[in-house]
Protein backbone atom coordinates (compact mmCIF):
# COMPACT_ATOMS: atom_id res chain seq x y z
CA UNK A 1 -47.84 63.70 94.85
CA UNK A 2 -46.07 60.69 96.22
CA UNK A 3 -43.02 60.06 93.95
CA UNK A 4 -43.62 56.34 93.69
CA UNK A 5 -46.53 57.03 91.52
CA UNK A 6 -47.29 57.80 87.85
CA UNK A 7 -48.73 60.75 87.16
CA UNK A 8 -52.34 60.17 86.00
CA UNK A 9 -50.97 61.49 81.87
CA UNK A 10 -48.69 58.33 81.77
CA UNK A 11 -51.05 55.54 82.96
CA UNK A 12 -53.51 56.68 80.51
CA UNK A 13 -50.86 56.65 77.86
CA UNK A 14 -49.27 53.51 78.77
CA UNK A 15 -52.76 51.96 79.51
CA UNK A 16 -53.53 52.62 75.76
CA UNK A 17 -51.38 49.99 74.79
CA UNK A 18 -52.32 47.48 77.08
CA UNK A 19 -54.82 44.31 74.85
CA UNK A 20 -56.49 43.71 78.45
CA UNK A 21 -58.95 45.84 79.31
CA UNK A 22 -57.59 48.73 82.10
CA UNK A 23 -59.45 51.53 83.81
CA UNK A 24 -58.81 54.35 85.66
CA UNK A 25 -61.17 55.37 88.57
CA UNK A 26 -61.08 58.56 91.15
CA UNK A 27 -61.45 57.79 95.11
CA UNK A 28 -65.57 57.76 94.55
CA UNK A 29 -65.78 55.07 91.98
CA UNK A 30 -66.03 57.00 88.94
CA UNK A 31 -64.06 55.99 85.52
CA UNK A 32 -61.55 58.77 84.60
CA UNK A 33 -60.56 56.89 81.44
CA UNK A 34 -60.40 53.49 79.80
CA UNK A 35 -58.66 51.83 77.30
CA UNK A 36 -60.27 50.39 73.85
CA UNK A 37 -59.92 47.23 75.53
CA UNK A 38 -62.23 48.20 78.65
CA UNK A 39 -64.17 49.94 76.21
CA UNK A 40 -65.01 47.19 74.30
CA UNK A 41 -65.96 44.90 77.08
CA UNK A 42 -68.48 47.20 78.69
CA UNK A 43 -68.83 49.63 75.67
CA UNK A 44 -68.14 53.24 75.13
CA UNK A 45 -70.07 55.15 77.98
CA UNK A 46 -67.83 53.73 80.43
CA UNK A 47 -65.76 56.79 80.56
CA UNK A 48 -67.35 58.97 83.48
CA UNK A 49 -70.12 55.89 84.79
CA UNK A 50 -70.00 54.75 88.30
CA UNK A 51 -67.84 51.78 88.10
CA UNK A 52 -70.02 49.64 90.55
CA UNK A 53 -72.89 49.97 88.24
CA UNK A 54 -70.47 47.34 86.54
CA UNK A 55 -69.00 45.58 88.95
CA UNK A 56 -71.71 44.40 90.72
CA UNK A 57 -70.87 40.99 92.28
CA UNK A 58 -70.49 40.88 95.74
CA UNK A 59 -66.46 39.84 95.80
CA UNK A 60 -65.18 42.42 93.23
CA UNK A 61 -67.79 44.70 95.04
CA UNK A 62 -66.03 44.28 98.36
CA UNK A 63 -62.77 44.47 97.09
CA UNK A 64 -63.44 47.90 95.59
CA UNK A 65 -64.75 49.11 98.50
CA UNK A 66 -61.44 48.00 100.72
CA UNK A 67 -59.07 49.50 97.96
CA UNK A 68 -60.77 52.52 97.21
CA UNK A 69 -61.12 52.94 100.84
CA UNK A 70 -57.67 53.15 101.44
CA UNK A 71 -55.89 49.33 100.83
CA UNK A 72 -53.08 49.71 98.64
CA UNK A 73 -54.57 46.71 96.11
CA UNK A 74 -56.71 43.79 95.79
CA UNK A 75 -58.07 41.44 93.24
CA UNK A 76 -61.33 39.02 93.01
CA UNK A 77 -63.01 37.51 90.29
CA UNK A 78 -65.89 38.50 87.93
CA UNK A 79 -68.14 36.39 85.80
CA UNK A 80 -69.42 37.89 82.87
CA UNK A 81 -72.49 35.78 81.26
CA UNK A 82 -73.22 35.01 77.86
CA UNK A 83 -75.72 33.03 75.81
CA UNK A 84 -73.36 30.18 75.38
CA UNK A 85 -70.79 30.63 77.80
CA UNK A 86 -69.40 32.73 80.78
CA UNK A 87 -66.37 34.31 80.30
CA UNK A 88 -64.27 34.83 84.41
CA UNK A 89 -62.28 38.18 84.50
CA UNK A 90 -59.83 38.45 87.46
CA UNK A 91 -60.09 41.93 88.49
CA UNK A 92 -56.60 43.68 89.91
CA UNK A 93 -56.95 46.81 91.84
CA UNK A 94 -54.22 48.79 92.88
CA UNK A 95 -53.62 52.25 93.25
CA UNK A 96 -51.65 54.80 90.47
CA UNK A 97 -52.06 58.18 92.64
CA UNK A 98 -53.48 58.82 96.36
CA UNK A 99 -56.71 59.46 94.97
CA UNK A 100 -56.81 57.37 91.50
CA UNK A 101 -57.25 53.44 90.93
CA UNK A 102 -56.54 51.17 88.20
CA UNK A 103 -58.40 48.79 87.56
CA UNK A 104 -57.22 45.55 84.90
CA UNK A 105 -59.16 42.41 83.79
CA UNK A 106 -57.40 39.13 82.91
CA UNK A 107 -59.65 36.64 81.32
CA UNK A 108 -59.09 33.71 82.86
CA UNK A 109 -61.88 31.07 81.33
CA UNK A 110 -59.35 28.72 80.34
CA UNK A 111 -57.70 28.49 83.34
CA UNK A 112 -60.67 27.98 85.62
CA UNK A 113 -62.21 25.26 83.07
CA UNK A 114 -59.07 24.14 83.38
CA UNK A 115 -59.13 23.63 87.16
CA UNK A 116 -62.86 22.62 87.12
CA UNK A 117 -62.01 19.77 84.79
CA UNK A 118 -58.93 18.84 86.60
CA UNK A 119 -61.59 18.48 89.76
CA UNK A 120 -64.24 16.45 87.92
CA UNK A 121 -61.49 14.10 86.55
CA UNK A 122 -60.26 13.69 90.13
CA UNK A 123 -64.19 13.10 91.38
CA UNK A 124 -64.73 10.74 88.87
CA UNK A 125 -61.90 8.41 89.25
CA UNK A 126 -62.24 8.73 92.92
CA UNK A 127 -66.33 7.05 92.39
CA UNK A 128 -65.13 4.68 89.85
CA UNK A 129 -62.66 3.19 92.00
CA UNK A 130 -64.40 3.35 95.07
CA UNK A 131 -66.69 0.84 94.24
CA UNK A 132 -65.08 -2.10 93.37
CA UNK A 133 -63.01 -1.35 96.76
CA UNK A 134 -66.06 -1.16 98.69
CA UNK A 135 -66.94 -4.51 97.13
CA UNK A 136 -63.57 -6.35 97.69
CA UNK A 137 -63.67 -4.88 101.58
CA UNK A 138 -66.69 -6.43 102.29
CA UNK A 139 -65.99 -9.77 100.48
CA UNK A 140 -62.32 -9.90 102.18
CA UNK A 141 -64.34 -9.15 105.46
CA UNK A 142 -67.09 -12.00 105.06
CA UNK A 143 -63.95 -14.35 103.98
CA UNK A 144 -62.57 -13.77 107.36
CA UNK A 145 -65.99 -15.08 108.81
CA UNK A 146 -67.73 -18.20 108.83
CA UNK A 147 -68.05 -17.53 104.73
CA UNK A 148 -64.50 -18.66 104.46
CA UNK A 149 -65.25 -22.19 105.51
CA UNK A 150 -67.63 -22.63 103.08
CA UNK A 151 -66.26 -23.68 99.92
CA UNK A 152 -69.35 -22.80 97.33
CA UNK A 153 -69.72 -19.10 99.09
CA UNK A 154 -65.84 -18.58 98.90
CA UNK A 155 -65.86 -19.65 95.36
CA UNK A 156 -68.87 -17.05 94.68
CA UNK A 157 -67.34 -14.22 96.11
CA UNK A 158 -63.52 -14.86 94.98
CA UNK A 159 -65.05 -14.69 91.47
CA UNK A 160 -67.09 -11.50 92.07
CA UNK A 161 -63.75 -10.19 93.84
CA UNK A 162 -61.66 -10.88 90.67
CA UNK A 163 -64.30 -9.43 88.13
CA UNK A 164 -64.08 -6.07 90.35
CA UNK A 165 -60.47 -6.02 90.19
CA UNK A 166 -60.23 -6.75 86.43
CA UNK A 167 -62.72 -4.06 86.35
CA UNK A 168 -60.19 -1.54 88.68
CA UNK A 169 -57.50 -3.02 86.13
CA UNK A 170 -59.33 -1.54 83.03
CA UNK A 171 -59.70 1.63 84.68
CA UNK A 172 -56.05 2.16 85.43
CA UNK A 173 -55.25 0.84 81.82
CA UNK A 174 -57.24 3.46 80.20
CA UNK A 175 -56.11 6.35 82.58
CA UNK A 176 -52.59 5.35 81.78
CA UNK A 177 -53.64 4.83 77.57
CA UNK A 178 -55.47 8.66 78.17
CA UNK A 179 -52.79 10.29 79.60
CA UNK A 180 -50.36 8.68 77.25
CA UNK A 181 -52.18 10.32 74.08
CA UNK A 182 -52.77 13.68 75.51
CA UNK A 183 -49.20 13.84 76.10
CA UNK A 184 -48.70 13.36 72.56
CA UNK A 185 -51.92 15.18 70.62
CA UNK A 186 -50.07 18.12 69.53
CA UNK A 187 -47.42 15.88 67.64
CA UNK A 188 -48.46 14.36 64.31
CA UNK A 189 -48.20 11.38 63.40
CA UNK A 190 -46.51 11.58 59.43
CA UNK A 191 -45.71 7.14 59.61
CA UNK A 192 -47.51 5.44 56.25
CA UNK A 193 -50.48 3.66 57.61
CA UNK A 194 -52.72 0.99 55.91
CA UNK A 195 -56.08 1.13 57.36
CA UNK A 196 -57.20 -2.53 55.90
CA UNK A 197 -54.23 -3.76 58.00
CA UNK A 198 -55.25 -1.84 61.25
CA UNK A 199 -58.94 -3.13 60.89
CA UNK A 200 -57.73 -6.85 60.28
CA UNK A 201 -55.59 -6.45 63.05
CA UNK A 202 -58.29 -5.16 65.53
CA UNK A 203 -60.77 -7.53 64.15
CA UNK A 204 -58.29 -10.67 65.05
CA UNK A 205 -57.77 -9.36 68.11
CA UNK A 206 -60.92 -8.99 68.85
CA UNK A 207 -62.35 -12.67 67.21
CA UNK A 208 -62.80 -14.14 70.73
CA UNK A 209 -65.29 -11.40 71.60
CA UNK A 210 -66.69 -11.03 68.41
CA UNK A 211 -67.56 -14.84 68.33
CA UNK A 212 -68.62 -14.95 72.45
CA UNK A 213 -71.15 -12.38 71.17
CA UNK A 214 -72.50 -14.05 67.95
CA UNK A 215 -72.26 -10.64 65.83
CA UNK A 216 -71.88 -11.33 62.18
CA UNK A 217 -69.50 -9.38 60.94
CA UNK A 218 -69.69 -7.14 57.52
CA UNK A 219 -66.29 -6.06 56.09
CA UNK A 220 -66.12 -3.49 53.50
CA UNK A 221 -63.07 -2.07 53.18
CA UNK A 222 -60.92 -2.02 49.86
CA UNK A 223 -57.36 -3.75 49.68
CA UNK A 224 -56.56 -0.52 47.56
CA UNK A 225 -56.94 2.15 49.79
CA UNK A 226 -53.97 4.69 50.31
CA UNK A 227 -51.73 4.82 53.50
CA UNK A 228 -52.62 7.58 55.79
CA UNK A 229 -49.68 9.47 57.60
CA UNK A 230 -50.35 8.12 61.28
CA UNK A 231 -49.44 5.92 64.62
CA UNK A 232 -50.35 2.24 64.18
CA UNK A 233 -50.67 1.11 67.50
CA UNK A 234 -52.84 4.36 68.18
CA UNK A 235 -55.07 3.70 65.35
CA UNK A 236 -55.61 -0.24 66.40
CA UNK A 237 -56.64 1.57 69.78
CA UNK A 238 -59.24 3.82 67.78
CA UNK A 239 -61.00 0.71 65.98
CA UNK A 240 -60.63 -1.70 68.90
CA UNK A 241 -62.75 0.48 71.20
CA UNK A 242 -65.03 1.81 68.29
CA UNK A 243 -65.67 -2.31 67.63
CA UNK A 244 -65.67 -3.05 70.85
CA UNK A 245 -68.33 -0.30 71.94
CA UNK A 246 -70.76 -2.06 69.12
CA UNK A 247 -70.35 -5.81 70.22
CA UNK A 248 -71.38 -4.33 73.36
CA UNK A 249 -74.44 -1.94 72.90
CA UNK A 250 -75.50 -3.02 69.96
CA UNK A 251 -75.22 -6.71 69.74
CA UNK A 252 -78.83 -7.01 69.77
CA UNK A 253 -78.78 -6.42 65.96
CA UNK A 254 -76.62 -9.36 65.53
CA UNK A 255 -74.43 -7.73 63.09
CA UNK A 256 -71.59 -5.33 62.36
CA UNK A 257 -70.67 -3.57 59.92
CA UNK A 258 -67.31 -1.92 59.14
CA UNK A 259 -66.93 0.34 55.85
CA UNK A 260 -64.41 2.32 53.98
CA UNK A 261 -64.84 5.11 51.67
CA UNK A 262 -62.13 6.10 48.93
CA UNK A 263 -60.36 9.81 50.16
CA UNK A 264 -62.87 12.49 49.10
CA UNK A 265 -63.14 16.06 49.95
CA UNK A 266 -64.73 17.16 53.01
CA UNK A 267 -65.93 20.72 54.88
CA UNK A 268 -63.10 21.31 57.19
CA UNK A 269 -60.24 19.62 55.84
CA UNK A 270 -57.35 20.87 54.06
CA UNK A 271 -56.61 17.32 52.36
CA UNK A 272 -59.14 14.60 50.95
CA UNK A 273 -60.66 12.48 53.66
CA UNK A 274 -60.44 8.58 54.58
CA UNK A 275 -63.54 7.73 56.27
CA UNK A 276 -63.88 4.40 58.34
CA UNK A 277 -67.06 3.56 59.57
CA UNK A 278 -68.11 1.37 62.64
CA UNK A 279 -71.48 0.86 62.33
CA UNK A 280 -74.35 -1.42 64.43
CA UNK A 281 -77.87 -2.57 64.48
CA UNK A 282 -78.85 -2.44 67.96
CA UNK A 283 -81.11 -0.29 69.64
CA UNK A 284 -79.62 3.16 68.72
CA UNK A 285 -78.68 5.94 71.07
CA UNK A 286 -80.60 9.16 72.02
CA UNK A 287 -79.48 12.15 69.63
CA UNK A 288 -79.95 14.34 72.90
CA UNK A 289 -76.93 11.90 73.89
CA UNK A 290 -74.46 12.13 71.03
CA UNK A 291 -72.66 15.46 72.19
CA UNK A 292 -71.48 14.14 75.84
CA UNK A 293 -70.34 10.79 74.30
CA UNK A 294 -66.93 11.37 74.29
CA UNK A 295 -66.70 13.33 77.86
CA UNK A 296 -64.32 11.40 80.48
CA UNK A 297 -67.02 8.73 82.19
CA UNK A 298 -69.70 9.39 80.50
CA UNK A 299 -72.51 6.84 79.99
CA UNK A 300 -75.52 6.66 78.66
CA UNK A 301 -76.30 3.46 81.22
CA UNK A 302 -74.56 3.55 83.77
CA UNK A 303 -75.46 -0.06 84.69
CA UNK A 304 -75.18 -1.73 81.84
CA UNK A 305 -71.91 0.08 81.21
CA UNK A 306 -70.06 -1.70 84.07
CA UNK A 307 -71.94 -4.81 83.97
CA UNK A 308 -69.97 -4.86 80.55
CA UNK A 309 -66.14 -3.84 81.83
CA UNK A 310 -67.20 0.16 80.17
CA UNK A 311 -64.49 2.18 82.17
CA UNK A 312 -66.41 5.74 80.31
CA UNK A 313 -63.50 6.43 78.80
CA UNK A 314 -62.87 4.49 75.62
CA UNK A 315 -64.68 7.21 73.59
CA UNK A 316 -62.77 10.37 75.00
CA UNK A 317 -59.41 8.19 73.96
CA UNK A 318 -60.70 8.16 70.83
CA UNK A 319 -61.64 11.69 70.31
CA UNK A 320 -57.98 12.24 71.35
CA UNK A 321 -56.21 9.94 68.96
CA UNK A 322 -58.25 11.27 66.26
CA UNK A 323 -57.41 14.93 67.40
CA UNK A 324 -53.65 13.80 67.33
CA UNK A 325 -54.29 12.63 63.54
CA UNK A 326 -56.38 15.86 62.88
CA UNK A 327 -59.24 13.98 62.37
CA UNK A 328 -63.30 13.92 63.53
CA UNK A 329 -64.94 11.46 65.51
CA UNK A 330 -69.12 11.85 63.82
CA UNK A 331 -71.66 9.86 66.05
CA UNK A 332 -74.84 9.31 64.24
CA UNK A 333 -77.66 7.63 65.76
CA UNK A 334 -81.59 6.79 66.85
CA UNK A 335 -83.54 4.91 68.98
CA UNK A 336 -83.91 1.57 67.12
CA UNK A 337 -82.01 1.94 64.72
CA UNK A 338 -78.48 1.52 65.73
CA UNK A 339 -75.36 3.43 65.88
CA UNK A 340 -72.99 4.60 63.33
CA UNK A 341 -69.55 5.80 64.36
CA UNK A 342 -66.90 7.46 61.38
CA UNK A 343 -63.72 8.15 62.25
CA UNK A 344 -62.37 10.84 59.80
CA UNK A 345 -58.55 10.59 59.36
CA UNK A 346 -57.08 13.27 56.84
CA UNK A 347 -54.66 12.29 54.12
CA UNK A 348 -50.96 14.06 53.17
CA UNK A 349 -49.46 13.98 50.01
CA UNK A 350 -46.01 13.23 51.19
CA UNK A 351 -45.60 11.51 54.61
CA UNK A 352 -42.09 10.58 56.43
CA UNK A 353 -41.01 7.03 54.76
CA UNK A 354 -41.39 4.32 57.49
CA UNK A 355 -43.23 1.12 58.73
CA UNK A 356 -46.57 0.67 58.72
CA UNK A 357 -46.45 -1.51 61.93
């Protein structure tokens, strides 16, 4: 036997000890031994089947063929499907003897979501801003023409040209806010928080809006609530979108109403929970809807969405923020009967002395 392999007794002892699944095949395809790993991913008569049997997909396939045909080693990918998820194994071939292969599977799920997010996020900014460009191209275009000698068509378009680029201005406000609080989530927050000084502070912010819109506005939130360990400014973020996402799909009820609940105990939580809740009249949301509310760009109308300034992503910041504060965003909701958002925000018995602003 070539020196520079292992004999076939020490892979199968050092393959023992491996957590990924490995298995060792002759020159014909056939398993000479697994490990409890392998064994549990494609159960106990593995040892002695036909390996293609199980690796049926036409890359791992072909790289099987090449390395037990002679190549030295090879890899590909195989997707193993569930009933609520696929799980993507990279295979490695490579050989241990002249005749004997082994074979190891690295689950790599996370990474490939991973990328396939990473190329949806890219996609989706990429159509969100190439709108509005298309727009201010053509109006910058017609400008150059005849259109920019007359002065009620340039005064048309300049305004449609600056609602497009307050619009691209949004966008870039809320990709920088996103990538801001991912880059803190796994940090917690432990700063004394009130919550009736967050909501005041969103509401006054928001007064012009709230008054533009002619929503009545229904406060119910106790001066004598406890400070929450948390990030101010991150929290004013939280409520500003939640109140600003019912002036603008559900101002048809004509009223808002915000409401705070004493700390309680709640499934899920180590400590007694502060819910907030954010809470409209209008005409409701799908429940088929609800789950994909907080994806990146998700609407439920698209039109009416940018017709309002929506950039799709005020929700997912929220989600985030409230992950940061290990907290729950809980969307409830029906057709005609308006939308109710709580944002759950845990509460510590001893938080980090500092100020609440």
């Amino acid at each position: 036997m070539d020196g520079t392999y292992m004999s076939i007794a020490q892979t199968t002892t050092l393959i023992a000890a491996l957590p990924q699944p490995v298995l060792i095949v002759d020159h014909e395809g056939f398993v000479h031994t697994a490990n409890p790993a392998a064994r549990d991913l494609f159960g106990a008569r593995i040892d002695g089947a036909q390996i293609r049997a199980h690796l049926r997909q036409p890359e791992v396939a072909a790289m099987l063929e090449q390395v037990l045909g002679g190549d030295e080693a090879g890899s590909a990918c195989f997707v193993m499907s569930h009933s609520s998820h696929e799980t993507v194994w990279r295979v490695i071939a490579r050989h241990a003897a002249p005749d004997m292969v082994v074979l190891s599977l690295t689950d790599i799920s996370d990474i490939e979501s991973a990328e396939a997010q990473r190329r949806d996020f890219v996609a989706n900014v990429s159509h969100e801003l190439r709108s509005p460009l298309t727009v201010l191209a053509g109006f910058i275009e017609t400008l150059r023409g005849p259109a920019g000698e007359d002065p009620a068509a340039r005064a048309e378009f300049l305004s449609i040209m600056a609602e497009e680029a307050e619009r691209m201005a949004g966008l870039v406000a809320d990709l920088l806010s996103l990538s801001r609080v991912e880059s803190v989530e796994k940090i917690r927050p432990r700063t004394p928080v009130s919550i009736d000084m967050v909501l005041k502070a969103t509401l006054a912010a928001l007064r012009p809006q709230i008054e533009a819109a002619g929503i009545e506005i229904d406060y119910k939130v106790p001066e004598s609530l406890p400070d929450i360990p948390g990030d101010y400014d991150q929290l004013v973020q939280v409520f500003h979108n939640l109140i600003e996402n019912g002036l603008k799909y559900g101002n048809a009820g004509g009223r808002l109403e915000i409401v705070a609940q004493p700390p309680c105990a709640m499934p899920g939580f180590e400590t007694d929970v502060l819910r907030v809740s954010i809470r409209d009249f209008g005409e409701g949301i799908d429940p088929i809807q609800i789950p994909r509310l907080t994806e990146r760009f998700y609407r439920v109308d698209k039109a009416r969405s940018r017709e309002s300034g929506g950039t799709g992503l005020g929700l997912a910041i929220v989600k985030h923020i409230l992950n940061r504060h290990r907290g729950r965003l809980v969307i409830r909701s029906f057709p005609g009967a308006g939308a109710c958002f709580d944002a759950l925000l845990p509460c510590c018995a001893t938080v980090e002395k500092g100020h609440s602003s």
